[in-house]
Protein backbone atom coordinates (compact mmCIF):
# COMPACT_ATOMS: atom_id res chain seq x y z
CA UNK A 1 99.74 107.13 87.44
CA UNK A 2 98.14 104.95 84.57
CA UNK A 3 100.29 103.05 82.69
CA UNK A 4 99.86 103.72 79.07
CA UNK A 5 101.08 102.23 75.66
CA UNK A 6 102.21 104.58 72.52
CA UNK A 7 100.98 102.68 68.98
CA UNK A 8 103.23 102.87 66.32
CA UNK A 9 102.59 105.91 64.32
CA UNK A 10 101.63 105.33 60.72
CA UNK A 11 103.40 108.38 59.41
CA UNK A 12 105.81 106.18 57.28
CA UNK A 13 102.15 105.18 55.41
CA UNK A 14 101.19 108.44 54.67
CA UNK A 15 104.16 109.12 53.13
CA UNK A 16 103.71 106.70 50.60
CA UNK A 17 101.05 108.71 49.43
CA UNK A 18 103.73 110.65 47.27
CA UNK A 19 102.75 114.22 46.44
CA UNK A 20 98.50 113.96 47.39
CA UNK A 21 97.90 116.79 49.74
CA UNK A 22 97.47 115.71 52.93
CA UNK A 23 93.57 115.92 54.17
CA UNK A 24 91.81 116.31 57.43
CA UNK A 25 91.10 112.34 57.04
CA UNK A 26 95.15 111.70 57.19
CA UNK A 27 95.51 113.84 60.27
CA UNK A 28 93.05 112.46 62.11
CA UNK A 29 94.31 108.74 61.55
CA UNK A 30 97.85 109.61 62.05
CA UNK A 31 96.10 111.08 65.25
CA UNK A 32 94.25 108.00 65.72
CA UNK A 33 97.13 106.18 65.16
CA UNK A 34 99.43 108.29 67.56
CA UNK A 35 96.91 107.59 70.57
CA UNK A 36 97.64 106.40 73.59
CA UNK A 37 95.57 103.13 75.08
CA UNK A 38 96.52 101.31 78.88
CA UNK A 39 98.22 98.33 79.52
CA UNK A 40 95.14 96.48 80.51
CA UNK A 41 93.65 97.19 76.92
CA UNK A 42 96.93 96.50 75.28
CA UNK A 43 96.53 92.51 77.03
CA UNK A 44 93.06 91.88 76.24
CA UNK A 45 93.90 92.98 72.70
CA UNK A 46 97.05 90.91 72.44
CA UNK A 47 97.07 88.32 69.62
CA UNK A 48 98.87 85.87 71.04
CA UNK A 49 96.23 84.95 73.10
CA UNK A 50 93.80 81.67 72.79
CA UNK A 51 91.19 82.51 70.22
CA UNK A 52 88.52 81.49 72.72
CA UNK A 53 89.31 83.64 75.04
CA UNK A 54 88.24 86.87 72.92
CA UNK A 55 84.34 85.98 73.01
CA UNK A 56 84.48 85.76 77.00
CA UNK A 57 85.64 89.58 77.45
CA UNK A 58 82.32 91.53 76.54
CA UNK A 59 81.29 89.98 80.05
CA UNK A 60 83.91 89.89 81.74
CA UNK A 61 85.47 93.11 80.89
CA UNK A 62 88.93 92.08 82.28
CA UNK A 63 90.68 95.66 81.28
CA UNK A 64 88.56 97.65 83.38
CA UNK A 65 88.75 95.02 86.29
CA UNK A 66 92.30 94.56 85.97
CA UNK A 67 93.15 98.31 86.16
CA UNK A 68 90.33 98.67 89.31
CA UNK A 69 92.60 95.82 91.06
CA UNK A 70 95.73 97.73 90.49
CA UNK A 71 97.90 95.03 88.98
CA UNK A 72 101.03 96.97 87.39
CA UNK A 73 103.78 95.74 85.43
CA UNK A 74 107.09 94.05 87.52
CA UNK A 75 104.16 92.56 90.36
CA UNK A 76 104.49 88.99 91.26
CA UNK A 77 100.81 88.36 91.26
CA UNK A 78 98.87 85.04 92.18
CA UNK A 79 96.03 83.74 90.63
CA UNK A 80 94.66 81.39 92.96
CA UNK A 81 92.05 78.91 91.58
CA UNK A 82 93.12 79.56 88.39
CA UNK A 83 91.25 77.45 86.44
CA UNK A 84 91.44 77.05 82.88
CA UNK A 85 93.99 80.23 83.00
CA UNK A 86 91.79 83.24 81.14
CA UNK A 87 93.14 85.93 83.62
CA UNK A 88 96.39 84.08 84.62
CA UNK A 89 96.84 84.93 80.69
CA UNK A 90 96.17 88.39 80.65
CA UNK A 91 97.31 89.25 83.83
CA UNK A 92 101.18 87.95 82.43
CA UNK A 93 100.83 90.46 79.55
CA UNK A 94 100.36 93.27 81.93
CA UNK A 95 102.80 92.75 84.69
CA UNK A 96 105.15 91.90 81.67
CA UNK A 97 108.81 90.36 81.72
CA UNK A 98 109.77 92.24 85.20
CA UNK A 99 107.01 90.25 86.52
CA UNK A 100 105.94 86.67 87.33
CA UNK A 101 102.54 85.14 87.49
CA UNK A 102 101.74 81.92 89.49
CA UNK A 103 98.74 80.00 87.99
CA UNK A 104 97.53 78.17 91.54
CA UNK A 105 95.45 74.52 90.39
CA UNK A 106 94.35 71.07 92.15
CA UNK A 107 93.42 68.05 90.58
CA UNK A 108 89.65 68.72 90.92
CA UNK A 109 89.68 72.08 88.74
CA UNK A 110 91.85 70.82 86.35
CA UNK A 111 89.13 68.09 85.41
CA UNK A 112 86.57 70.51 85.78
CA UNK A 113 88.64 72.60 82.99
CA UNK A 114 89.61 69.90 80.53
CA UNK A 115 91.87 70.48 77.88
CA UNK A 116 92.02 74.50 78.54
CA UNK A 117 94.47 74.18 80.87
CA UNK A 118 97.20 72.35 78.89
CA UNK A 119 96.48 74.84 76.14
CA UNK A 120 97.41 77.83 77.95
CA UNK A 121 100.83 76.41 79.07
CA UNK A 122 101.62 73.95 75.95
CA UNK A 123 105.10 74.58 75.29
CA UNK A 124 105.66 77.19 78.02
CA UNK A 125 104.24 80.03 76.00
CA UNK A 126 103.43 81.63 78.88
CA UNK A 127 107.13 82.55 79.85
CA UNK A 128 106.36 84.73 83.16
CA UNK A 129 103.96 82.43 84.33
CA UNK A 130 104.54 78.97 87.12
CA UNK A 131 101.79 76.54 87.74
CA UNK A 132 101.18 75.77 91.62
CA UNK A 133 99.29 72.69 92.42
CA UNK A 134 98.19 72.12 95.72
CA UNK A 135 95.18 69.94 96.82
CA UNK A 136 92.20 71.85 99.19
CA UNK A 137 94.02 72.41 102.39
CA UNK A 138 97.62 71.93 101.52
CA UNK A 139 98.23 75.50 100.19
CA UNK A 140 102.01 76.59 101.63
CA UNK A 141 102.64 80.25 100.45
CA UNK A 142 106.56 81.75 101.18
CA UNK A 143 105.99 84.49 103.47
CA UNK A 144 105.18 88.16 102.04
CA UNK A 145 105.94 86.68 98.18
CA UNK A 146 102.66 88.37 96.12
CA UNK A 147 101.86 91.75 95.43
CA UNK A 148 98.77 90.55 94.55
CA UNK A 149 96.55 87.69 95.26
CA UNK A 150 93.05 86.72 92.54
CA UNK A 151 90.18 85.25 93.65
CA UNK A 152 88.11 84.81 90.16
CA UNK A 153 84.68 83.20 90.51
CA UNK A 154 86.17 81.19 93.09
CA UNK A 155 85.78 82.47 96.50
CA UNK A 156 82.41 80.01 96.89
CA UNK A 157 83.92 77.30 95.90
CA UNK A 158 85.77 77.52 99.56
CA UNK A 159 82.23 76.27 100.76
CA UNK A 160 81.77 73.82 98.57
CA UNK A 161 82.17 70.03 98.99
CA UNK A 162 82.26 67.21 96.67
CA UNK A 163 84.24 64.45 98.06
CA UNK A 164 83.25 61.91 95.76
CA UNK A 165 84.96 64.18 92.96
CA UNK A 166 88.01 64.91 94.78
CA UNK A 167 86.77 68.78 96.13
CA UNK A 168 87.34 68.31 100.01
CA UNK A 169 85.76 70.89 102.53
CA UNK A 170 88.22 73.87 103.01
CA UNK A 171 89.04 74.56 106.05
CA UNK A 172 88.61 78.59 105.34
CA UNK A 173 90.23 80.71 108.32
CA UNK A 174 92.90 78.44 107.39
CA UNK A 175 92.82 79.72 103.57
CA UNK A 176 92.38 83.03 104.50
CA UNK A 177 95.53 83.07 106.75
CA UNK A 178 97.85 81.42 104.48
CA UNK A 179 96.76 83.78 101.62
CA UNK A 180 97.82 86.78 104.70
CA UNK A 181 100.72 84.92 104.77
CA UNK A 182 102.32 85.18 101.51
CA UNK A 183 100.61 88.45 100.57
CA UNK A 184 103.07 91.55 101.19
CA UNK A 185 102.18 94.78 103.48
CA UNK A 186 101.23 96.73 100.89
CA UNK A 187 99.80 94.34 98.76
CA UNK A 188 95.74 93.76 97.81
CA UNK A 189 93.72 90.77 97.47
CA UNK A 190 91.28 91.26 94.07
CA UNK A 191 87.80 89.07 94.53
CA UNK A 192 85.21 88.43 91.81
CA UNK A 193 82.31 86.48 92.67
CA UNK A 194 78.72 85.57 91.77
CA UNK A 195 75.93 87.64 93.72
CA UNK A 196 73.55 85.29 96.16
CA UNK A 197 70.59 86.26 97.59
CA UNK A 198 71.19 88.40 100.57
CA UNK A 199 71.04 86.53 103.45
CA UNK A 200 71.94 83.48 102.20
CA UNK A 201 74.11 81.03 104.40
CA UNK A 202 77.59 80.12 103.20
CA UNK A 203 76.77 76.73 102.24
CA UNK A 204 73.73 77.07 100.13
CA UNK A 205 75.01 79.89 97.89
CA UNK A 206 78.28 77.58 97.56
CA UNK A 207 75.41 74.41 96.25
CA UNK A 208 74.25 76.92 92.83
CA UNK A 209 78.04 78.40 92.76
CA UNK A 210 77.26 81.56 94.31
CA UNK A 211 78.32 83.52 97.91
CA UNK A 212 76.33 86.68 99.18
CA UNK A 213 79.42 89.32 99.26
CA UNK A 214 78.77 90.03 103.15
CA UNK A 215 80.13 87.09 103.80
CA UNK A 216 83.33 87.61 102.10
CA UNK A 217 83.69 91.21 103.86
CA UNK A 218 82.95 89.27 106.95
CA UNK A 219 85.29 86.23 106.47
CA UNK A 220 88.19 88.85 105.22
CA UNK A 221 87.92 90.59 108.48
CA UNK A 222 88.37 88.03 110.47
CA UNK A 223 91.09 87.25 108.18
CA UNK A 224 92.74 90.50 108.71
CA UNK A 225 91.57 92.36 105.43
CA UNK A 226 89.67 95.61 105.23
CA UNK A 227 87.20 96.16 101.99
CA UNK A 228 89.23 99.05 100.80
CA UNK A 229 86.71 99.37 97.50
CA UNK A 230 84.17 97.70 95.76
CA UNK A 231 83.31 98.21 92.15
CA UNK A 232 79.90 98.22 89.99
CA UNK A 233 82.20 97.07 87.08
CA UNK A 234 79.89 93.48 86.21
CA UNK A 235 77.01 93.85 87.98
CA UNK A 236 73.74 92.59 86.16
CA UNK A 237 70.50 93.78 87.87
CA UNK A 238 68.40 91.04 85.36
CA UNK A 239 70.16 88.42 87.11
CA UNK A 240 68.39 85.89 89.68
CA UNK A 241 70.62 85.84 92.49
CA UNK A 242 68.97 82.04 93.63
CA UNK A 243 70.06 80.33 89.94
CA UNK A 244 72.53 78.13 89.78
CA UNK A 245 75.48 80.20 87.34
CA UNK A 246 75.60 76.91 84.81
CA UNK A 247 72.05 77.47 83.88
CA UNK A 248 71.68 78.14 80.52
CA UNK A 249 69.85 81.43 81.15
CA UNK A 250 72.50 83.06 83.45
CA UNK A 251 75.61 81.64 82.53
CA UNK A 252 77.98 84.13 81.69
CA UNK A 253 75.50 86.62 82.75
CA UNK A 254 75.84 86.42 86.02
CA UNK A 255 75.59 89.33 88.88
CA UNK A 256 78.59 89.56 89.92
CA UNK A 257 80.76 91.69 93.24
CA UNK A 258 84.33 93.20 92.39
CA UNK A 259 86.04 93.96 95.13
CA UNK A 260 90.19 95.19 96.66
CA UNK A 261 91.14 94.18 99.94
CA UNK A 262 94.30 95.08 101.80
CA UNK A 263 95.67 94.14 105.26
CA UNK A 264 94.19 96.40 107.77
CA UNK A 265 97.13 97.32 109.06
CA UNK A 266 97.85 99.07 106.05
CA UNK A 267 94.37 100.24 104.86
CA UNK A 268 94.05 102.61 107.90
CA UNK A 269 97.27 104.43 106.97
């Protein structure tokens, strides 16, 4: 069942309206007013967020991909690769005070990120939400701990290597397993990524910041995981799958895969 949040009603304003007769115009804004909207609207439209954020969510449409996830208030959810924290954020308003959020970061993507970062969690206003850090490779998860596991626009960056800037080779059946590790039973692993040409080896989609999705089903497999739905939610037929995503032309443009994995243990049931 959706979730859903009741708005204040605005009856106590018509009211003030002393003796007017009320008019079809009043009804249908105390209507308006009375609606009901979901939890994932409710966070993008929260206030209280950083005033950047509100110009990414045209293309990014974060309520619709949050509720196609399933992330529900009370989960302990982990956004892994969290970057500069615009769904760590989000995601905190929705699973709400029953619920915790751990922001997963490294050394590399915090420089990558700049000053984001410290914004989002200056003066812990974040109050459901931990920061993990853990270098490429030295992820430790507790065992069966998430409800939920992200992947935002990051799973190609598990191909990518950049020594000289700190971004070491992951070893990825490695990842994969640890993220099986603390994920529970019933849990789901949420993956957003940037469309590659079909065919394309793992390695040079991860050089323009892009991974063809057949890989991912492939790799989660092997992992354990079973595609249990993919969504249409961001995808950009205009796009040129063999552009690097920083391109001016593309960026924030992108083609991009949404997809919810869950152990396949528990998808066949």
């Amino acid at each position: 069942m959706k979730t859903l949040v009741t708005l204040l009603s605005l009856s106590f304003v018509l009211s003030a309206c002393g003796n007017e007769p009320a008019n079809e115009s009043a009804s249908e804004s105390a209507s308006d007013a009375n609606a009901e909207i979901s939890i994932y609207a409710a966070a993008v439209a929260n206030r209280s967020r950083l005033e950047g954020d509100y110009g990414r969510d045209a293309g990014r449409k974060p309520d619709q991909v949050l509720e196609f996830f399933g992330v529900e208030p009370g989960m302990t959810v982990l956004d892994m690769f969290a970057g500069g924290g615009y769904y760590t954020e989000l995601v905190s308003y929705v699973v709400g005070e029953d619920g915790r959020v751990v922001a997963h970061t490294n050394e590399p993507y915090l420089g990558f990120v700049g000053k984001e970062h410290d914004l989002r969690h200056a003066d812990g206003r974040l109050t459901n939400v931990e920061i993990l850090m853990a270098e490429n490779n030295e992820l430790s998860l507790n065992e069966a701990e998430f409800d939920a596991i992200l992947l935002v626009m990051a799973y190609h960056d598990t191909y990518h290597s950049d020594p000289e800037n700190g971004w070491h080779q992951i070893d990825v059946p490695t990842f994969l397993a640890e993220l099986n590790r603390g994920l529970k039973p019933t849990g789901f692993i949420g993956i957003i990524d940037h469309y590659a040409e079909a065919g394309s080896s793992r390695h040079d989609g991860a050089e323009i910041h892009r991974i063809d999705p057949a890989i991912v089903i492939e790799d989660m497999k092997a992992a354990g995981f079973t595609l249990e739905e993919q969504s249409d939610i961001l995808r950009n037929p205009d796009d040129d799958h063999g552009t690097n995503v920083f391109k001016p032309e593309v960026y924030g443009k992108t083609d991009r895969f949404t997809m919810r994995f869950r152990k396949s243990d528990q998808a066949a049931n």
